[in-house]
N, C-alpha and C. Protein backbone atom coordinates (compact mmCIF):
# COMPACT_ATOMS: atom_id res chain seq x y z
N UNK A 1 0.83 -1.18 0.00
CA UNK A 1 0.00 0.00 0.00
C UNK A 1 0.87 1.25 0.00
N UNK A 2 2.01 1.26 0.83
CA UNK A 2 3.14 2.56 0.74
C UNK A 2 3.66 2.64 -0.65
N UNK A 3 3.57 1.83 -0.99
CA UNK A 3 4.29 1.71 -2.32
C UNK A 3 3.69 2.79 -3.70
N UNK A 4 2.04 2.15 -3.51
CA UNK A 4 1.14 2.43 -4.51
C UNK A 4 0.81 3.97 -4.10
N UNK A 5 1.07 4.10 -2.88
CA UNK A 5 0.57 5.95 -2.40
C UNK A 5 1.88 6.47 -2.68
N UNK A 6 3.12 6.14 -2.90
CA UNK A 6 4.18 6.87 -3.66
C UNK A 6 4.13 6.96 -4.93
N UNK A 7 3.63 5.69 -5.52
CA UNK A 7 3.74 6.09 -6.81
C UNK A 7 2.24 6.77 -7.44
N UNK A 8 1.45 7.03 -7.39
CA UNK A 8 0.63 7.41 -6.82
C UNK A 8 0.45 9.31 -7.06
N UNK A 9 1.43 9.23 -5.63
CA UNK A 9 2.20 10.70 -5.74
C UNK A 9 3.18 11.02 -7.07
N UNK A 10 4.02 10.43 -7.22
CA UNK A 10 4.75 10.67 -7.84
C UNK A 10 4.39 11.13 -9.53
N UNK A 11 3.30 9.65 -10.15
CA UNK A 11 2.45 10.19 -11.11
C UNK A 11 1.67 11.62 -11.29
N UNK A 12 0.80 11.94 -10.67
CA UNK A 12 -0.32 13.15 -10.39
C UNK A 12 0.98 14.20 -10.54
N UNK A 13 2.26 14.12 -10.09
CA UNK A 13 2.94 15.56 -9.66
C UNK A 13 4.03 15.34 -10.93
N UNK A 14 4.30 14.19 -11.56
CA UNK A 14 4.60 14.61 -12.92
C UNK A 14 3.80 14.72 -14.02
N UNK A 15 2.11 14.63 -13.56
CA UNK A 15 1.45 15.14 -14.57
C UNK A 15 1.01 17.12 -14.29
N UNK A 16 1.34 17.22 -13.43
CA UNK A 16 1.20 18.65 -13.44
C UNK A 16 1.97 19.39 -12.60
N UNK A 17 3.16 18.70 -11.70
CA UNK A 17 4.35 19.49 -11.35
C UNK A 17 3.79 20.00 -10.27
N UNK A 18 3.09 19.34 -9.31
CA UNK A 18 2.52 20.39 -8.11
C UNK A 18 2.41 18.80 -7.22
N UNK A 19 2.48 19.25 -6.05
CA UNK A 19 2.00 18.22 -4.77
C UNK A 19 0.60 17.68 -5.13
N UNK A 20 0.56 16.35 -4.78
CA UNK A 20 -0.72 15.62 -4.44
C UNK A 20 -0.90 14.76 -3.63
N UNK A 21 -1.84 13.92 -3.08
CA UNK A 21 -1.78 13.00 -2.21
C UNK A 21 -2.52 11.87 -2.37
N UNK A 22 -2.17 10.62 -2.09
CA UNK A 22 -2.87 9.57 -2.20
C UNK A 22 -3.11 8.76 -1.43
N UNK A 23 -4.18 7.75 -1.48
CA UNK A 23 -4.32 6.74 -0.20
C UNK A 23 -5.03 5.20 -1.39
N UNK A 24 -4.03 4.64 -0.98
CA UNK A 24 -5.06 3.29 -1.51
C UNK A 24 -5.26 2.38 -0.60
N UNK A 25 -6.54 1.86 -0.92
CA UNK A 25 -7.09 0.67 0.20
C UNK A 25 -7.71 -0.52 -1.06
N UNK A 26 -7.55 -1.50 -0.61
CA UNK A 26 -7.40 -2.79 -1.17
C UNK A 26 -9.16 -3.60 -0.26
N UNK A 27 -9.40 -3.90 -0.76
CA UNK A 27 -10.65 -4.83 -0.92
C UNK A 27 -10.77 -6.10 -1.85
N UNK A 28 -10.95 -7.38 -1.18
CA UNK A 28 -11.15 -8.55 -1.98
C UNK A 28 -12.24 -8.71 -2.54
N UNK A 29 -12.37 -8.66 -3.67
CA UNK A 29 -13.73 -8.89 -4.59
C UNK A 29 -14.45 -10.09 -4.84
N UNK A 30 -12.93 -10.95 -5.07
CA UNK A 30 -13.32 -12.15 -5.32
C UNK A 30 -13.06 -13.33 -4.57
N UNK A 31 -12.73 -13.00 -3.94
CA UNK A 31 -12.48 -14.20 -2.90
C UNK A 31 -13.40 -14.22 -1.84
N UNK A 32 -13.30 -15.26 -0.70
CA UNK A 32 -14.08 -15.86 0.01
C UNK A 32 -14.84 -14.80 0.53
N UNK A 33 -15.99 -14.51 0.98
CA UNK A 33 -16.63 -13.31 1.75
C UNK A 33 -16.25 -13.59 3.34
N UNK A 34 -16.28 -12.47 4.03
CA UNK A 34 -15.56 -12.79 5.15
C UNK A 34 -16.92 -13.27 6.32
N UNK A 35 -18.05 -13.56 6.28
CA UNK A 35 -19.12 -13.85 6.67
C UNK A 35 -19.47 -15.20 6.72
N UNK A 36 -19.78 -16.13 7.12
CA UNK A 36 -20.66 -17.56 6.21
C UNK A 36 -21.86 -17.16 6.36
N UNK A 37 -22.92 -16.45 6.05
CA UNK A 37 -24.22 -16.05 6.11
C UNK A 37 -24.44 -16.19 4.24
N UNK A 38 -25.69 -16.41 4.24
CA UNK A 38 -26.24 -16.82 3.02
C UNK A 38 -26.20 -14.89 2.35
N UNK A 39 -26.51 -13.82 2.64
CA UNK A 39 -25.89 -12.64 2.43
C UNK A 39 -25.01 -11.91 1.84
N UNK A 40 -23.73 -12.93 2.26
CA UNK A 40 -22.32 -12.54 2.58
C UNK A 40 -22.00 -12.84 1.23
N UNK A 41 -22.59 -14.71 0.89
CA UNK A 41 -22.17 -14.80 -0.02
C UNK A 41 -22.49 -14.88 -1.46
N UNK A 42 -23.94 -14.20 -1.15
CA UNK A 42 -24.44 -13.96 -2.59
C UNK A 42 -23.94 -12.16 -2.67
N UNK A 43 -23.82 -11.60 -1.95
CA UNK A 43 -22.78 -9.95 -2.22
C UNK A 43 -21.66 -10.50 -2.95
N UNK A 44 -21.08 -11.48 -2.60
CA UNK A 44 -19.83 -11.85 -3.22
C UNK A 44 -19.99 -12.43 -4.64
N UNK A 45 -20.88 -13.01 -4.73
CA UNK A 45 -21.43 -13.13 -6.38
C UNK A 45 -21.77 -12.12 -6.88
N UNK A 46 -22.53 -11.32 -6.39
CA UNK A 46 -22.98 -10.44 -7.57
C UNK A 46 -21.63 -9.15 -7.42
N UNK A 47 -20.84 -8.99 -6.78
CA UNK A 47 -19.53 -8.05 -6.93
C UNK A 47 -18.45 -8.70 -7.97
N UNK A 48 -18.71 -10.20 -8.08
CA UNK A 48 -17.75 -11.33 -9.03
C UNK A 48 -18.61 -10.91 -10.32
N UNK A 49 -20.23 -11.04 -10.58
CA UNK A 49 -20.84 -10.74 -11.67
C UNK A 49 -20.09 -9.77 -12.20
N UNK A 50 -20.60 -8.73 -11.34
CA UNK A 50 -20.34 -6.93 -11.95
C UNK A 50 -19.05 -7.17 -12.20
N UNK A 51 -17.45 -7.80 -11.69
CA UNK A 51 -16.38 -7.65 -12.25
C UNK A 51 -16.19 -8.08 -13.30
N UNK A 52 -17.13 -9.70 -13.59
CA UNK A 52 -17.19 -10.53 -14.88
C UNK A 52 -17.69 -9.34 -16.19
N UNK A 53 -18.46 -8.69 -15.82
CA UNK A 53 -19.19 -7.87 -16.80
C UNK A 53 -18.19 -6.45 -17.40
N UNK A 54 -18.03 -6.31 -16.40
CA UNK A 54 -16.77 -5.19 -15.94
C UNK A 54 -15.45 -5.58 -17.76
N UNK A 55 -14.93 -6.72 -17.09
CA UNK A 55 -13.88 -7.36 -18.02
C UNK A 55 -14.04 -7.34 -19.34
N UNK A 56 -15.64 -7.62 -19.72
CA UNK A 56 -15.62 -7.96 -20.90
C UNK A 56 -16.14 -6.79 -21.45
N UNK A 57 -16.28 -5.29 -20.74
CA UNK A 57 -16.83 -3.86 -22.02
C UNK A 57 -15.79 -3.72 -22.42
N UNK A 58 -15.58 -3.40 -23.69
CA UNK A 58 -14.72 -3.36 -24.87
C UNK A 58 -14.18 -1.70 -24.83
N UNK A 59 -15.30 -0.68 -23.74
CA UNK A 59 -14.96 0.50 -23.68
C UNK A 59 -14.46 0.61 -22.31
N UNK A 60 -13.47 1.91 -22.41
CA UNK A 60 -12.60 1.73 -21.05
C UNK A 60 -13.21 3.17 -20.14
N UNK A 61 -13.54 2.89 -18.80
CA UNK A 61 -13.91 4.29 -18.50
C UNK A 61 -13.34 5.43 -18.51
N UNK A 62 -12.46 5.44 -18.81
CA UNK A 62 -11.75 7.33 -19.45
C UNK A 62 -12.44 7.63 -20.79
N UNK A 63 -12.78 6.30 -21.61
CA UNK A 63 -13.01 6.55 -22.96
C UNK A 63 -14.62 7.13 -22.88
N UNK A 64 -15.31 6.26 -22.21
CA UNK A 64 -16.91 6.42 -21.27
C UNK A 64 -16.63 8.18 -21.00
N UNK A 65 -15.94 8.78 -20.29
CA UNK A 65 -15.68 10.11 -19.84
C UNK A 65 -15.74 10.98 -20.66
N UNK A 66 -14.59 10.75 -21.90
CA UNK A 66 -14.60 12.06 -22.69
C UNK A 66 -16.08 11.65 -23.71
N UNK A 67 -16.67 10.46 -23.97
CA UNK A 67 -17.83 10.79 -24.97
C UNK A 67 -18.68 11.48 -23.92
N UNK A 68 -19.17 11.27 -22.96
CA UNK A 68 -19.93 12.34 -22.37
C UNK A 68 -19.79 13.89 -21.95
N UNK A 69 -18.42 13.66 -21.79
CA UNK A 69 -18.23 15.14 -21.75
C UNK A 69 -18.09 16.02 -23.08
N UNK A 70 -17.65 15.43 -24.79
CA UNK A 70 -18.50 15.49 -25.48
C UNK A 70 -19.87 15.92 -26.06
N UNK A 71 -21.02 15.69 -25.47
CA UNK A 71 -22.03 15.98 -25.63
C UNK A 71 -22.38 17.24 -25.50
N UNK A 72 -21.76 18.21 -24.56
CA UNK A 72 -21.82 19.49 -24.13
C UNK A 72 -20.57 20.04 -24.04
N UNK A 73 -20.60 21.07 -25.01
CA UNK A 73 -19.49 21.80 -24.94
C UNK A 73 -19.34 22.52 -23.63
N UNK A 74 -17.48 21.99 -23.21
CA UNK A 74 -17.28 22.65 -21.67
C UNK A 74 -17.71 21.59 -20.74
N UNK A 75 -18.41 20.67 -20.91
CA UNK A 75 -18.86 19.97 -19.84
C UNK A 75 -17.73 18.75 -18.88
N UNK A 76 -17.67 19.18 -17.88
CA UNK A 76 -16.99 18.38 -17.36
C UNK A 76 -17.40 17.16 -16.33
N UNK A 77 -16.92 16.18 -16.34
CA UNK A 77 -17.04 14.46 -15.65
C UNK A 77 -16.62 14.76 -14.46
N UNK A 78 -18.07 14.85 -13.65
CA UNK A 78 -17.99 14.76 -11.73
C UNK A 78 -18.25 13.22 -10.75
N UNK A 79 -18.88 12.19 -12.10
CA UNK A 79 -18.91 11.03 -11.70
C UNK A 79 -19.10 9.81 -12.42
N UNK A 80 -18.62 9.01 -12.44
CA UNK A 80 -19.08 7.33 -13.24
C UNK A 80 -18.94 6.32 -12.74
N UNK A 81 -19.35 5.20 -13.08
CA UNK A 81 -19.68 4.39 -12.41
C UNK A 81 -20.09 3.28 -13.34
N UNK A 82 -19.72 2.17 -13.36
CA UNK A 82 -20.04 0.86 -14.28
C UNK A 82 -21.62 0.10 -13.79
N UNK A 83 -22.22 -0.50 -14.86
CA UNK A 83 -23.65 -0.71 -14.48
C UNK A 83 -23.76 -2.28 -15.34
N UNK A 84 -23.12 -2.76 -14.71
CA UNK A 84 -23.41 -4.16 -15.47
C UNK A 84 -24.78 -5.14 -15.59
N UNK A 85 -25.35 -4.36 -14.21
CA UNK A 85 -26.76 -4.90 -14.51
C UNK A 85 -27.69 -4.72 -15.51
N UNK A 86 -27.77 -3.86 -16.08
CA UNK A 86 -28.14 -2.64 -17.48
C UNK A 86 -28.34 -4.07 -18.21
N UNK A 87 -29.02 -4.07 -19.16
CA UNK A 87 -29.01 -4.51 -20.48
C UNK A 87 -29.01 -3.80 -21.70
N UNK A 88 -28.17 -3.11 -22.48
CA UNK A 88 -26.67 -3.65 -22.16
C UNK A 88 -26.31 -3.07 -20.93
N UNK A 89 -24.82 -3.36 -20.71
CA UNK A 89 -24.06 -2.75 -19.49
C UNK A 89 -23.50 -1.37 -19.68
N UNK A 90 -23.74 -0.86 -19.08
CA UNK A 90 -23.46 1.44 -19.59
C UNK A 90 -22.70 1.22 -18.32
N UNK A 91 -21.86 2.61 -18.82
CA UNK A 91 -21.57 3.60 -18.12
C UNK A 91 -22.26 4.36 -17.40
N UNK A 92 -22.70 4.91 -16.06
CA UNK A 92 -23.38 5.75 -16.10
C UNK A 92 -22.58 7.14 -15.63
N UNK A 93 -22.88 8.27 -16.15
CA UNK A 93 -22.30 9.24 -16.23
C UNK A 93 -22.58 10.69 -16.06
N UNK A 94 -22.13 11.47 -14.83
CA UNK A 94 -22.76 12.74 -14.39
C UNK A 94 -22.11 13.86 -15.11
N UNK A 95 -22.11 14.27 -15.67
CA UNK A 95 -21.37 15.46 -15.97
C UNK A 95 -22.15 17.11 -15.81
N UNK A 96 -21.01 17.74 -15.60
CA UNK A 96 -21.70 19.58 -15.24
C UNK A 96 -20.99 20.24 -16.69
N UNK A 97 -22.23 21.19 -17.06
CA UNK A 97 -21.97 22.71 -17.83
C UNK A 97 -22.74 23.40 -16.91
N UNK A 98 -21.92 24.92 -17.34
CA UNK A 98 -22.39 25.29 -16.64
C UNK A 98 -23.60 25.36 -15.43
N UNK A 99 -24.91 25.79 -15.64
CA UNK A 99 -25.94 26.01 -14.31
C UNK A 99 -26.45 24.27 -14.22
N UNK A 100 -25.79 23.36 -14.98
CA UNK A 100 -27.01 22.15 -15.00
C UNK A 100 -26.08 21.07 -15.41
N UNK A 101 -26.46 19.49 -14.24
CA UNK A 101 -26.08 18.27 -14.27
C UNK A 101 -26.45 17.48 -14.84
N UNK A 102 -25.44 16.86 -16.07
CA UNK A 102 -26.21 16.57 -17.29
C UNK A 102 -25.84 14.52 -16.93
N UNK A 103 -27.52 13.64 -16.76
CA UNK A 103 -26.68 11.91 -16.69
C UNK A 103 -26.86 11.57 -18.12
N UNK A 104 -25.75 10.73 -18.16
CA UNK A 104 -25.66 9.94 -19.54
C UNK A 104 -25.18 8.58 -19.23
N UNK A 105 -25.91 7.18 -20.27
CA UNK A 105 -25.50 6.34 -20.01
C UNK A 105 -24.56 5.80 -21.52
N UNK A 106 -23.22 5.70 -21.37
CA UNK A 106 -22.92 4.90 -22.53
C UNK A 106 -22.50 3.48 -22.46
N UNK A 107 -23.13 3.16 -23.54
CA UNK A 107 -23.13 1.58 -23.72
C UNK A 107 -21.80 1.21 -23.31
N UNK A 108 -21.21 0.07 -22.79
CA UNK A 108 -19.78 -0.35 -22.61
C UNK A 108 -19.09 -0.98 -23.65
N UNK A 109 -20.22 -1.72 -24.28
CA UNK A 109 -19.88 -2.37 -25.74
C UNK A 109 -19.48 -1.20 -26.83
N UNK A 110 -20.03 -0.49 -27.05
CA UNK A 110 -20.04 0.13 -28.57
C UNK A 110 -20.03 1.41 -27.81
N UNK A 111 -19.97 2.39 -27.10
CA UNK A 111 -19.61 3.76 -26.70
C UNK A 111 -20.70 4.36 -27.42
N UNK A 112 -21.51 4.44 -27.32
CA UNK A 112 -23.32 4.98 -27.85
C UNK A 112 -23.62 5.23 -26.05
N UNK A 113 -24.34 6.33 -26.90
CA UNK A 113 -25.12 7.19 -25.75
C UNK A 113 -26.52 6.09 -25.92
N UNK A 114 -26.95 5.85 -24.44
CA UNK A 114 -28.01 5.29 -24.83
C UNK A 114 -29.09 5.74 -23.84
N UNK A 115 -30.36 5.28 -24.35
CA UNK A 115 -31.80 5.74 -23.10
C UNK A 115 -31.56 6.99 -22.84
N UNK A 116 -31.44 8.51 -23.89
CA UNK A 116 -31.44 9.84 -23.85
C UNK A 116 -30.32 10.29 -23.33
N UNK A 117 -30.57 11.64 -22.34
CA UNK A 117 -29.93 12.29 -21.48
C UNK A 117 -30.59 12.69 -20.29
N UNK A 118 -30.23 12.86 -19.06
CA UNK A 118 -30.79 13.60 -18.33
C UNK A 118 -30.38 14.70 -17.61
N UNK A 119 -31.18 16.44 -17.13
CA UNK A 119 -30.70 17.06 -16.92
C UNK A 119 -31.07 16.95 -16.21
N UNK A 120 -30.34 18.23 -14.87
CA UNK A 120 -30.67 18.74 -13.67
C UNK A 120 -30.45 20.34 -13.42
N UNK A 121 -31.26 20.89 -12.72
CA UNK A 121 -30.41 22.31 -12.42
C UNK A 121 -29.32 22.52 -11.36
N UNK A 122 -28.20 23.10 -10.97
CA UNK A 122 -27.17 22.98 -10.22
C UNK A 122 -28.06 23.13 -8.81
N UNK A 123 -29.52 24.23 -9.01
CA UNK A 123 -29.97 24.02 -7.96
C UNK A 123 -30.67 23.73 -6.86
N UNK A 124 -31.27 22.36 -7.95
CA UNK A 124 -31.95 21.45 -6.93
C UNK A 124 -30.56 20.31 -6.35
N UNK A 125 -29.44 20.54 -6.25
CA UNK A 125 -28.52 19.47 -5.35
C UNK A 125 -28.17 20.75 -3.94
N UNK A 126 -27.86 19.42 -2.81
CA UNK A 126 -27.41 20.17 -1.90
C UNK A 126 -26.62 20.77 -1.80
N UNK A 127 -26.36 21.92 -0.48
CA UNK A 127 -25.52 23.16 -0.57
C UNK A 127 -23.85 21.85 -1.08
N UNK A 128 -23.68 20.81 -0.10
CA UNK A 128 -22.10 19.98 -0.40
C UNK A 128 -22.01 19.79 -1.54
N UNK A 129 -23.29 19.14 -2.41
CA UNK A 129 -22.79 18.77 -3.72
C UNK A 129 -22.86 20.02 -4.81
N UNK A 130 -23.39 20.66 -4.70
CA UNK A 130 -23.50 22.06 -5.31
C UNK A 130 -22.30 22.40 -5.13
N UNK A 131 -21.65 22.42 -3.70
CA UNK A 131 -20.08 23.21 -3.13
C UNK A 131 -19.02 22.90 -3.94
N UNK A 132 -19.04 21.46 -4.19
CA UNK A 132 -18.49 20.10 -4.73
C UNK A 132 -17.87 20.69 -6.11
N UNK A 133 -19.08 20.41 -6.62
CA UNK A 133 -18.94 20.99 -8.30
C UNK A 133 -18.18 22.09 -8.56
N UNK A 134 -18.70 23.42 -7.96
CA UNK A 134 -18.27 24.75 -7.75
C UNK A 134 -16.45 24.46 -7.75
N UNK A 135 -15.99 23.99 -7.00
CA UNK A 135 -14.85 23.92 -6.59
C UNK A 135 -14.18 22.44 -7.87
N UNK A 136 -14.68 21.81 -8.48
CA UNK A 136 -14.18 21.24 -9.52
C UNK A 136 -14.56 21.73 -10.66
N UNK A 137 -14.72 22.49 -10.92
CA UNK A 137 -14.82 23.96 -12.37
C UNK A 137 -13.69 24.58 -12.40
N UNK A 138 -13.55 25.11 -11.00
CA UNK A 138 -12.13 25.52 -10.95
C UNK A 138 -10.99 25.22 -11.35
N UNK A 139 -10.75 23.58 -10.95
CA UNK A 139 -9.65 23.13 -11.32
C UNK A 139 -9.22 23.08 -12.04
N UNK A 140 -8.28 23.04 -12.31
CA UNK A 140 -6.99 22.11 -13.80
C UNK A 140 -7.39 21.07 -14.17
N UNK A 141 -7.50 20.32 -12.73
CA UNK A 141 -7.02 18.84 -13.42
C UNK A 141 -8.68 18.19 -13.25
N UNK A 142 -9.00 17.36 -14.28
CA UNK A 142 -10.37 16.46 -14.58
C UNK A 142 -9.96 14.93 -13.30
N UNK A 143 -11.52 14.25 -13.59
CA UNK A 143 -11.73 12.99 -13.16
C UNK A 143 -10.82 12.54 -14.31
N UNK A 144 -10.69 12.34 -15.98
CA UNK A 144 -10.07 11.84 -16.40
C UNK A 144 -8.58 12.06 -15.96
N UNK A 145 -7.92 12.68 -15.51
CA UNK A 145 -6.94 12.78 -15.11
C UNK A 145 -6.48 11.90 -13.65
N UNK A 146 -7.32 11.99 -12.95
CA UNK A 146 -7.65 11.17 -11.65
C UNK A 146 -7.57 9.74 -11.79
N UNK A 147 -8.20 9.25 -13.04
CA UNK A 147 -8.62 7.82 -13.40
C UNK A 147 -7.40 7.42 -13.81
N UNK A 148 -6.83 7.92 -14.45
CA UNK A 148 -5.04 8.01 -15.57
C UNK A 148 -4.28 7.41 -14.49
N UNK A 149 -4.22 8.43 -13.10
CA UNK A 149 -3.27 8.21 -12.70
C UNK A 149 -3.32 6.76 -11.68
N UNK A 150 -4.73 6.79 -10.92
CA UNK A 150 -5.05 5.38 -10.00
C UNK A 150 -4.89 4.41 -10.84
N UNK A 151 -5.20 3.93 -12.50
CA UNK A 151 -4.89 3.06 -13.20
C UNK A 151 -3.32 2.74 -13.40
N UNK A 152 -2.70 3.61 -13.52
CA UNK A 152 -1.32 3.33 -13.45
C UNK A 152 -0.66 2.88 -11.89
N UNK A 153 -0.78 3.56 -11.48
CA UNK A 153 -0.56 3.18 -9.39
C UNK A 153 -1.28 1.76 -9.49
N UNK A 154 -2.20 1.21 -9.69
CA UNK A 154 -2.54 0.04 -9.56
C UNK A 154 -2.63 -0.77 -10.11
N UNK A 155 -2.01 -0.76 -11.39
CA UNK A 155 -1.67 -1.63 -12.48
C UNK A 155 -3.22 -2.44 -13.28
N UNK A 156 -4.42 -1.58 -13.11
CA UNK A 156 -5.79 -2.15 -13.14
C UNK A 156 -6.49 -0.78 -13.87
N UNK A 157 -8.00 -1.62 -13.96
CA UNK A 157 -8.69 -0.31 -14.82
C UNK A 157 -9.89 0.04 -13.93
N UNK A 158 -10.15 1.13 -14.38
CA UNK A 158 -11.32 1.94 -13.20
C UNK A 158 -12.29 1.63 -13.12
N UNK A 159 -13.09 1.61 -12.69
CA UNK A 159 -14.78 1.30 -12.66
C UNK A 159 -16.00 1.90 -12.17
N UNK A 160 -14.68 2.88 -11.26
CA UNK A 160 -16.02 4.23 -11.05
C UNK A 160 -15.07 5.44 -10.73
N UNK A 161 -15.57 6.31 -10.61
CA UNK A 161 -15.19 7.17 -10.01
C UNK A 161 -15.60 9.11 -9.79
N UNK A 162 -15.49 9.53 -8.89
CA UNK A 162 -16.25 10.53 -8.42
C UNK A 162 -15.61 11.67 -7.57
N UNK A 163 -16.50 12.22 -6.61
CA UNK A 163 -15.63 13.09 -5.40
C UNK A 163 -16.21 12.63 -4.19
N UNK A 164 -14.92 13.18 -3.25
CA UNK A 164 -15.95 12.96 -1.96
C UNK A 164 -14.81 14.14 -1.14
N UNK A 165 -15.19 14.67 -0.21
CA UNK A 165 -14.66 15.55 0.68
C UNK A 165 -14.31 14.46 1.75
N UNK A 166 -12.77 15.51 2.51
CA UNK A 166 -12.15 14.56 3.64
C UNK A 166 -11.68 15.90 4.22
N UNK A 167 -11.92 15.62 5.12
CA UNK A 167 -11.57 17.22 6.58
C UNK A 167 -11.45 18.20 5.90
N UNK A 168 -12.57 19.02 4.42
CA UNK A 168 -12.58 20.13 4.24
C UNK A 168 -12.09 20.14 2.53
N UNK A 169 -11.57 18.35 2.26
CA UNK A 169 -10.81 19.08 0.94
C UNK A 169 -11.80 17.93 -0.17
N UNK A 170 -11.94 18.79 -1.09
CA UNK A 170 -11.95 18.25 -2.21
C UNK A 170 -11.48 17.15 -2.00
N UNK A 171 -11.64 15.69 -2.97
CA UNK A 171 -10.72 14.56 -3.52
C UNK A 171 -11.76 13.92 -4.63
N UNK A 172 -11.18 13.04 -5.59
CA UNK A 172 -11.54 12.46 -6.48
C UNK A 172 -10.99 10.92 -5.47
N UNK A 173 -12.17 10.30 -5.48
CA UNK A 173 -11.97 8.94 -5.46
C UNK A 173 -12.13 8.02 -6.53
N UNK A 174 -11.36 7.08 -6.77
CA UNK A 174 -11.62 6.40 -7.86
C UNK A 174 -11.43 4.67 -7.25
N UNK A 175 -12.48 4.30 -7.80
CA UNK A 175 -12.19 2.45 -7.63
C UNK A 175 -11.55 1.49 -9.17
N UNK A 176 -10.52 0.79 -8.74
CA UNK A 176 -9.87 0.27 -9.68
C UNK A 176 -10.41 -1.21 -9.77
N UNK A 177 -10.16 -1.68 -10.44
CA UNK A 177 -9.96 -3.49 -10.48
C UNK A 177 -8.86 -3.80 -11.29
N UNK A 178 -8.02 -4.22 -9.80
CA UNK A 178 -6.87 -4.94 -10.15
C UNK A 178 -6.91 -6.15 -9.91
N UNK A 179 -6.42 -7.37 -10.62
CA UNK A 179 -6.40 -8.63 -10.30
C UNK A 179 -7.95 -9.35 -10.11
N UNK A 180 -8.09 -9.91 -8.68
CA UNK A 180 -9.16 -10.26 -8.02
C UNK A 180 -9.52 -8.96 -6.93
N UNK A 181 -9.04 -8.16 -6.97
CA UNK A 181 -9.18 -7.21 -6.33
C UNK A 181 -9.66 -5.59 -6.74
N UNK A 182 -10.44 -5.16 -5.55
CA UNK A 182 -10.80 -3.85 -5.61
C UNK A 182 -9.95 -2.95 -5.05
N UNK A 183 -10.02 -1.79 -5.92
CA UNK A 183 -9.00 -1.01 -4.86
C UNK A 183 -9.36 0.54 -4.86
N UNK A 184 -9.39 1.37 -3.61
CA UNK A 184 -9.93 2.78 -4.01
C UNK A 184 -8.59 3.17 -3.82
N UNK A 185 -8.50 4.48 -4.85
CA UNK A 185 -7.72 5.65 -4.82
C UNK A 185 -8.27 7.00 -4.84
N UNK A 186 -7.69 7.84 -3.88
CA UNK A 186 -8.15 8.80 -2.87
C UNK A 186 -7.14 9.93 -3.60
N UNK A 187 -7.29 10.82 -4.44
CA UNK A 187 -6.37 11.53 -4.95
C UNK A 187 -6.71 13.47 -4.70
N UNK A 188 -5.73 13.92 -3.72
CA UNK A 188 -6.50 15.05 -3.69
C UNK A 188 -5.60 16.44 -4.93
N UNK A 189 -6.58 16.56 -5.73
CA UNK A 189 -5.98 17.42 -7.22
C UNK A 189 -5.10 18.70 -6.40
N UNK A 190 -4.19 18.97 -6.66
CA UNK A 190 -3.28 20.35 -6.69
C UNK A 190 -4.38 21.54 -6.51
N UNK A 191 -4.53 22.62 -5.48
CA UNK A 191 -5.09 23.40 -5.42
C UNK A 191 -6.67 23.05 -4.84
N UNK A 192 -7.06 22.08 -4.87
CA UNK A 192 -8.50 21.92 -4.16
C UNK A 192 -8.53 22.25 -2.85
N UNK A 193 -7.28 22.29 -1.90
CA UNK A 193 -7.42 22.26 -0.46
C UNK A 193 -7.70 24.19 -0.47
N UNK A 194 -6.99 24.47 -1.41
CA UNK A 194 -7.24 26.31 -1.07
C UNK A 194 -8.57 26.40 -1.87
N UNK A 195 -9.35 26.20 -2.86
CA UNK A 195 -10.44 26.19 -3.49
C UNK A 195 -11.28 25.84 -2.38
N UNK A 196 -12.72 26.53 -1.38
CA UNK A 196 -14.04 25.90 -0.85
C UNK A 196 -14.82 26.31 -1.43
């Protein structure tokens, strides 16, 4: 884990020459559930499904990112997330322009927008996630940039990823699948801690 939060660091700050920080935590996906409850171990199937499904989209989620952000000029990727239950299996995908949160689902197979679009106004979300956004407009650096770098630190490909605040700061979390394993990366972008 020290390893992967150095390199980690080291990536993010030779992609833009500024401090960053990382945290990875490791989760078994596929292996035994740590429970014997009938529960335990059908969670553990259907997290093995979604990885099975996961493996076989032919589209990679950075690629999922820029077609949606695409759609709207300026629009930038605040969240995604793999949906293997879907028929087909999408992407699903939040992105902001300006005043309004635009979801999109793209297919995983063939990168098609599928089942429309949906909007939102910035201000029916709460004051955090409203705050959220506000403060990733600002930035430099994208979720695609975020995803770049946890895929490389973990030698695996992404499967979701988003924000979440930690004692005040901004971060992009991203979940990888490496191996039989899950893994989050906790990346906080250059300049988000002075950005509220």
């Amino acid at each position: 884990m020290f390893g992967t939060w150095l390199l980690a660091i080291a990536l993010l700050s030779l992609l833009v020459a500024s401090p960053a920080r990382a945290i990875a935590t490791t989760a078994a996906a596929a292996g035994a559930p740590l429970q014997n409850d009938d529960s335990a171990q059908l969670d553990a199937q259907a997290v093995r499904r979604e990885i099975d499904s996961f493996r076989a989209a032919q589209i990679s989620l950075r690629q999922a990112v820029a077609i949606a952000e695409a759609q709207h000029a300026g629009a930038t990727a605040a969240d995604i997330s793999f949906d293997g239950g879907a028929d087909p299996a999408v992407y699903r995908v939040k992105t902001v322009q300006r005043d309004r949160v635009w979801q999109h689902a793209i297919n995983a197979a063939t990168g098609e927008v599928t089942g429309g679009e949906a909007a939102s106004p910035l201000a029916m979300l709460d004051d955090e996630d409203r705050s959220n956004l506000v403060v990733l407009r600002g930035l430099r650096h994208r979720l695609s940039d975020a995803v770049r770098v946890a895929e490389h630190a973990t030698s695996g490909r992404a499967i979701s990823g988003g924000l979440t605040r930690e004692r005040g700061r901004l971060n992009f979390v991203i979940v990888v699948v490496s191996g039989a394993d899950l893994k989050e990366v906790i990346l906080e972008p250059p300049g988000a801690a002075r950005k509220r």
